[in-house]
Protein backbone atom coordinates (compact mmCIF):
# COMPACT_ATOMS: atom_id res chain seq x y z
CA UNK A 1 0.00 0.00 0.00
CA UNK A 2 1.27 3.39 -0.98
CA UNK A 3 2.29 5.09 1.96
CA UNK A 4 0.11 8.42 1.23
CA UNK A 5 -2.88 6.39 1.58
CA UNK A 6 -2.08 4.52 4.95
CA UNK A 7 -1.41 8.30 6.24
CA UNK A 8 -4.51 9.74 4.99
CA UNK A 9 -6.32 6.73 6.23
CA UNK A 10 -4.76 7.37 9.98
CA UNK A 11 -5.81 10.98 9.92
CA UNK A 12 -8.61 10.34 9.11
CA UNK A 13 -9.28 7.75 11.55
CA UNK A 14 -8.05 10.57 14.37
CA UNK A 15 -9.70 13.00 12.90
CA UNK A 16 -13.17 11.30 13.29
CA UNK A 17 -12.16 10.36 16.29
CA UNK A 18 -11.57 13.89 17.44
CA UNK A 19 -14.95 14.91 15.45
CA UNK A 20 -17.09 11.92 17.44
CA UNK A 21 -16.08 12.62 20.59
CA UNK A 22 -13.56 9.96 21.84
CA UNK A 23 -12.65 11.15 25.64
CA UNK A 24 -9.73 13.18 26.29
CA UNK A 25 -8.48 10.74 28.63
CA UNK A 26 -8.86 7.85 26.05
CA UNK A 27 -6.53 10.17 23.28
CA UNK A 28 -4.23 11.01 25.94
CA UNK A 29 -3.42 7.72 26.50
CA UNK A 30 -3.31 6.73 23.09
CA UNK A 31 -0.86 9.37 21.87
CA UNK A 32 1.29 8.60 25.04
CA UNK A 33 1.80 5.05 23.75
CA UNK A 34 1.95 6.22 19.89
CA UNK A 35 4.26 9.19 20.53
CA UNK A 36 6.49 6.92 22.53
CA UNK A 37 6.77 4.28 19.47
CA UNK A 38 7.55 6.67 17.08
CA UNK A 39 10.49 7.82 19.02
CA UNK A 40 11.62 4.33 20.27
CA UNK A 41 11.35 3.18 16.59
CA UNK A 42 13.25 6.19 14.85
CA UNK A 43 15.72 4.75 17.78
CA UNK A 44 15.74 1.25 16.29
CA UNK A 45 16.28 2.73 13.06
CA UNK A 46 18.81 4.85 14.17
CA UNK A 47 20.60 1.52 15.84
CA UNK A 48 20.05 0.09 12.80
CA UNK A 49 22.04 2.81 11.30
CA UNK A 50 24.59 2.82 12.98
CA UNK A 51 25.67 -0.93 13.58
CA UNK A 52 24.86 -2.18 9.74
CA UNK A 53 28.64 -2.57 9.10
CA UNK A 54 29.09 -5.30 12.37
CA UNK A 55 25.84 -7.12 10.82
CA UNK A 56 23.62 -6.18 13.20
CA UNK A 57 19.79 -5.64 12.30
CA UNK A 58 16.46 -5.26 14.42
CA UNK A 59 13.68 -5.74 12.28
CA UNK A 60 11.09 -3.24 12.37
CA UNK A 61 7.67 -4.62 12.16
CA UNK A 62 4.59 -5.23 13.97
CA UNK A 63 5.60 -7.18 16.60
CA UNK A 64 8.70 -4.86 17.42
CA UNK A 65 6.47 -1.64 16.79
CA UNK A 66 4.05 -2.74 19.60
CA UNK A 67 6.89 -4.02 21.84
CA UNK A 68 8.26 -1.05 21.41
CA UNK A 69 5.31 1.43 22.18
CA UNK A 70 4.50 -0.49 25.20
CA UNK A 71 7.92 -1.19 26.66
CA UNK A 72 9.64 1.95 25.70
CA UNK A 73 13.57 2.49 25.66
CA UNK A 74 14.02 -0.57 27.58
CA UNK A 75 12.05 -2.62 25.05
CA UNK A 76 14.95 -1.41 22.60
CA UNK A 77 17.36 -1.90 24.83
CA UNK A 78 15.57 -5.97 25.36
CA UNK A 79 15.13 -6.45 21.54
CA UNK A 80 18.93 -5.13 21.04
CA UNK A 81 20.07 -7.82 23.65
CA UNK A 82 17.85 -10.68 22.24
CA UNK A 83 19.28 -9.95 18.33
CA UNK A 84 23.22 -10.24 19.60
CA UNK A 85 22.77 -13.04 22.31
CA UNK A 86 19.87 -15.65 20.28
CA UNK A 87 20.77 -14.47 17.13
């Protein structure tokens, strides 16, 4: 899918959301948990980055995306650890 779509189709989304009436405490939380993925995956990327010349790659998908967003900078830190020690 073309990548203008899927961010038309989130704004969208939030922006019905907004215009329904979806409590302030609900989007709060939300964007907590959405903010904080966004920066913990631009960190994964970055990591990515950075370490591509000793072979070392965290896949960024789903399942890391939502480990990510719920865990944070240590779920980074966890997925870094898992990809040099089981990998």
């Amino acid at each position: 899918m073309n990548s203008v779509i899927m961010i038309s189709v989130v704004l969208f989304v939030v922006l019905f959301l907004l215009l329904v009436g979806m409590p302030v405490k609900t989007v709060k939380v939300i964007s907590k948990y959405v903010l904080r993925g966004i920066v913990c995956i631009m960190l994964v990327f970055l990591l990515n980055y950075v370490l591509a010349s000793n072979n070392f790659h965290i896949p960024i998908n789903a399942a890391t995306c939502l480990s990510v967003s719920i865990l944070g900078i240590p779920g980074v830190v966890a997925l870094s650890v898992i990809g040099i020690y089981l990998v």
